[in-house]
N, C-alpha and C. Protein backbone atom coordinates (compact mmCIF):
# COMPACT_ATOMS: atom_id res chain seq x y z
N UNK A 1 0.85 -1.17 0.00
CA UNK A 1 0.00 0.00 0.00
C UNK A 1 0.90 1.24 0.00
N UNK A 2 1.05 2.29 -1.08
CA UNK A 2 1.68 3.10 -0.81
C UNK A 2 1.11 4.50 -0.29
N UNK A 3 -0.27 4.60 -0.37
CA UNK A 3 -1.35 5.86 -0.45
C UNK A 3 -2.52 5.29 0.90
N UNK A 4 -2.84 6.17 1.87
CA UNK A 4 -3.98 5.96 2.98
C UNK A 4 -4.61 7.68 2.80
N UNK A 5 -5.73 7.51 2.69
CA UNK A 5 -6.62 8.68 2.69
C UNK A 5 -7.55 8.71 3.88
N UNK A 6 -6.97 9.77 5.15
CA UNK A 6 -7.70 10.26 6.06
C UNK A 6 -8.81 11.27 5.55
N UNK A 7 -9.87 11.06 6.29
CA UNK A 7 -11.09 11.71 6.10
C UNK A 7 -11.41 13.24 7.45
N UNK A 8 -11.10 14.27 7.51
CA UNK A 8 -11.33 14.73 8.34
C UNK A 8 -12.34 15.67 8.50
N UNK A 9 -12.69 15.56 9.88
CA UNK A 9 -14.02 16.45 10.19
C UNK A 9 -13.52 17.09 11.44
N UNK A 10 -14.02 18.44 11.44
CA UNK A 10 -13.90 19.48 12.88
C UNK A 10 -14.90 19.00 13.84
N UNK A 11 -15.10 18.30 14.81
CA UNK A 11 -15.50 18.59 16.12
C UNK A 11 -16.48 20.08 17.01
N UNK A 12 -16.95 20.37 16.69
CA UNK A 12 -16.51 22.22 17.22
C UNK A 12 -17.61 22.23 18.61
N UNK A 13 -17.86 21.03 18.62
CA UNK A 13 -18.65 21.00 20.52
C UNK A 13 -17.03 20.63 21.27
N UNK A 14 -16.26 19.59 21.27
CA UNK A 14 -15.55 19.02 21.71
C UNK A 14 -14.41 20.32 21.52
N UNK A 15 -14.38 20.86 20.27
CA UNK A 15 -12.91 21.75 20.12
C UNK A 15 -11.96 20.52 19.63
N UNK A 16 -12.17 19.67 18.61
CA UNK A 16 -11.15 19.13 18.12
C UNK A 16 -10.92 18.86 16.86
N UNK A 17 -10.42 18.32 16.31
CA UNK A 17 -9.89 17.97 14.41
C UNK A 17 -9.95 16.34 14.82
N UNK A 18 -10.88 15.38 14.22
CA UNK A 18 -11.32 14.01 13.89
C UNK A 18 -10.17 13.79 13.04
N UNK A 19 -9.32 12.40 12.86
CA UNK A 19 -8.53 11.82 11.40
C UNK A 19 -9.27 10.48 11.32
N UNK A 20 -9.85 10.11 10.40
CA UNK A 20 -10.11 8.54 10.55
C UNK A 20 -9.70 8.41 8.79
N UNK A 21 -9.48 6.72 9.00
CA UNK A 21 -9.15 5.85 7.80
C UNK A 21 -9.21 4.42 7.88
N UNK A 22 -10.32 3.69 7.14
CA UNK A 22 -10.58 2.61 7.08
C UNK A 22 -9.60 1.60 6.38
N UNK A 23 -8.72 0.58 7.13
CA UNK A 23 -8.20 -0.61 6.71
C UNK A 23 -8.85 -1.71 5.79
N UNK A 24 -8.51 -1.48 4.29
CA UNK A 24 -9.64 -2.42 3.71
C UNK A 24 -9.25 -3.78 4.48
N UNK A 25 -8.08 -4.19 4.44
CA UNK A 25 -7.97 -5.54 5.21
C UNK A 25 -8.75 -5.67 6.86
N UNK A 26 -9.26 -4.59 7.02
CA UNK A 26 -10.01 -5.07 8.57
C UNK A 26 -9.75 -3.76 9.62
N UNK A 27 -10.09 -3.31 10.46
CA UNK A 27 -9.56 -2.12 11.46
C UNK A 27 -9.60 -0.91 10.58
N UNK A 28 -8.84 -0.22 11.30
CA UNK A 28 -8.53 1.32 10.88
C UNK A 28 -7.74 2.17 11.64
N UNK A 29 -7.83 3.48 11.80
CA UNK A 29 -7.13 4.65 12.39
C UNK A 29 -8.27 5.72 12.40
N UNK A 30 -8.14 5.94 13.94
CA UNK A 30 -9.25 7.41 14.07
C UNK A 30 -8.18 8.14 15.14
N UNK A 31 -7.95 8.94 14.95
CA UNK A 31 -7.25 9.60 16.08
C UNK A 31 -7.72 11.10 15.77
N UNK A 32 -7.38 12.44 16.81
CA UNK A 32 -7.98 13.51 17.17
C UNK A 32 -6.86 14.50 17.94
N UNK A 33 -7.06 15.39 17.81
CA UNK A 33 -5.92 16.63 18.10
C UNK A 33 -6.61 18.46 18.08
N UNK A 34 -5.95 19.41 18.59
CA UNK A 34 -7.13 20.50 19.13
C UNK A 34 -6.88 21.01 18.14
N UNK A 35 -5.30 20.99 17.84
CA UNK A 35 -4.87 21.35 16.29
C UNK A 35 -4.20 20.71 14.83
N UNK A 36 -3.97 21.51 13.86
CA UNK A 36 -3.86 21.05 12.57
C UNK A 36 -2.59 20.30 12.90
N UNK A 37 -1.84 21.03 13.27
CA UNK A 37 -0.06 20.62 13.69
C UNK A 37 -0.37 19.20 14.63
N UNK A 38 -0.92 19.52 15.61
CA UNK A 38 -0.97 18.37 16.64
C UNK A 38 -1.86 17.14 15.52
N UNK A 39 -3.11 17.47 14.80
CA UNK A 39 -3.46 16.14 14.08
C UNK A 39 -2.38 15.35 13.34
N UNK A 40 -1.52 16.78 12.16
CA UNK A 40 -0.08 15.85 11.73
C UNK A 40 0.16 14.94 12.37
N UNK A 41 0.65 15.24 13.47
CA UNK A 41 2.23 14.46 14.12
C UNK A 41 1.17 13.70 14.59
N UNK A 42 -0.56 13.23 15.27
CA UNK A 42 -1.37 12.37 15.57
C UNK A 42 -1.49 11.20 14.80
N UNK A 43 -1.73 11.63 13.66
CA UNK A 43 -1.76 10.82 12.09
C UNK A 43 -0.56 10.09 12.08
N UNK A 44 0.68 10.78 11.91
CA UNK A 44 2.05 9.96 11.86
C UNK A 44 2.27 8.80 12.84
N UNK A 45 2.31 8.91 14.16
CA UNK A 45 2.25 8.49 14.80
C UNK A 45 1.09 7.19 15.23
N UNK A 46 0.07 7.26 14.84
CA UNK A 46 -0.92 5.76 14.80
C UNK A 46 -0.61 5.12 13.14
N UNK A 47 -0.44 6.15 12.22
CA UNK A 47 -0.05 5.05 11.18
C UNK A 47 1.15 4.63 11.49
N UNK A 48 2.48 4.93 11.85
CA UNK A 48 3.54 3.97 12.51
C UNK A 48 3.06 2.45 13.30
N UNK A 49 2.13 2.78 14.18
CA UNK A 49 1.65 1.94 15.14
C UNK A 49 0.82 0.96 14.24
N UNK A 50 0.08 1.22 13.37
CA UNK A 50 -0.84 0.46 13.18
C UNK A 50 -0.01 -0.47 11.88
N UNK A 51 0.61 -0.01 11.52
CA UNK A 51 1.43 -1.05 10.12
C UNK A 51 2.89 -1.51 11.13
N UNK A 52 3.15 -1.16 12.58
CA UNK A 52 4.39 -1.78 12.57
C UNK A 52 5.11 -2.89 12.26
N UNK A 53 3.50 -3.92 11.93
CA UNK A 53 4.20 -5.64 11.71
C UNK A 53 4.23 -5.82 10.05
N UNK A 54 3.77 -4.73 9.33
CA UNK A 54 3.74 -4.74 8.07
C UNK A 54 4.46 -3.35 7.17
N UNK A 55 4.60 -3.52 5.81
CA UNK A 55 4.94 -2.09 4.99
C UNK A 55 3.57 -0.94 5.27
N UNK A 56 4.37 0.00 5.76
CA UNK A 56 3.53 1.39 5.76
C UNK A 56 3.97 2.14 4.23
N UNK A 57 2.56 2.70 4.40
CA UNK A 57 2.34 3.43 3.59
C UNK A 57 3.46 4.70 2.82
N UNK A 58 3.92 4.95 2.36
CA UNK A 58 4.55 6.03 1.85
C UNK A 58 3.78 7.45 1.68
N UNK A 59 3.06 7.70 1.52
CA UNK A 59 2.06 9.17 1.82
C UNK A 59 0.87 9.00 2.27
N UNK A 60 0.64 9.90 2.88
CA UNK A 60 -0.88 9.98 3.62
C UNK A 60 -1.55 11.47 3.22
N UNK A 61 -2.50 11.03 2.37
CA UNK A 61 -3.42 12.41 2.20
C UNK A 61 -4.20 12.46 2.83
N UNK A 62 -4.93 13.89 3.32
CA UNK A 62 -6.06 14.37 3.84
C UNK A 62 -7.23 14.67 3.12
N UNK A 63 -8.40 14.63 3.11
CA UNK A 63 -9.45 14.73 3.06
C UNK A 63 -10.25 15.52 3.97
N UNK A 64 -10.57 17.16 3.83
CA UNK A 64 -11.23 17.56 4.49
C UNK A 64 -12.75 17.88 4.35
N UNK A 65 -13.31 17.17 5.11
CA UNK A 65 -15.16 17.47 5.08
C UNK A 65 -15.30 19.01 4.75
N UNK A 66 -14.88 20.04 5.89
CA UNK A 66 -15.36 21.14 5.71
C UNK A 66 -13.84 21.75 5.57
N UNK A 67 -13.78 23.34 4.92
CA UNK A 67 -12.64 23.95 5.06
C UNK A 67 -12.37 24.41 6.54
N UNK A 68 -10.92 23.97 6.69
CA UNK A 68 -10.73 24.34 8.06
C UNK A 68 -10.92 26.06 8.37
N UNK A 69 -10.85 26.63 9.47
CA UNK A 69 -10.60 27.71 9.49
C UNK A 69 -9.47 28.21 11.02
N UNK A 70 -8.25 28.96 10.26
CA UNK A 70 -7.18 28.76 11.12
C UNK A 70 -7.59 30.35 11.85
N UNK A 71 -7.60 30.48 12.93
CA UNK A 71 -7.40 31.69 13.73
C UNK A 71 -5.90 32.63 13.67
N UNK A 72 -6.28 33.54 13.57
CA UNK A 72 -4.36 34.36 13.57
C UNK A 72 -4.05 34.92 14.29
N UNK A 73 -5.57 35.63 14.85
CA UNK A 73 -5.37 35.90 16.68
C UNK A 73 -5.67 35.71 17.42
């Protein structure tokens, strides 16, 4: 598998950024973060975990439901 496509959705009761991605072979990855930066390194980090007994993926795209909107102040 060289390509995993996270699906993301904003939260905005909770205050968080959703990542999920369905394993066609079975399972998946959902993980969550308050921010864009923190979802990155969230994402990286469970796809490590979740392929450690197998080849990981080489890129991971995002998929965003809605456009995010970043605050500047």
């Amino acid at each position: 598998m060289s390509r995993v496509q996270f699906e993301i959705e904003q939260d905005e009761e909770a205050n968080v950024f959703v990542a999920s991605w369905d394993d066609p072979t079975g399972g998946g990855i959902t993980t969550q973060a308050r921010s864009l930066s923190e979802l990155y390194d969230a994402i990286q980090e469970s796809v490590r975990s979740h392929f450690a007994d197998r080849p990981a993926p080489r890129e991971v795209t995002l998929h965003f439901k809605n456009d995010p909107i970043l605050q500047l102040a």
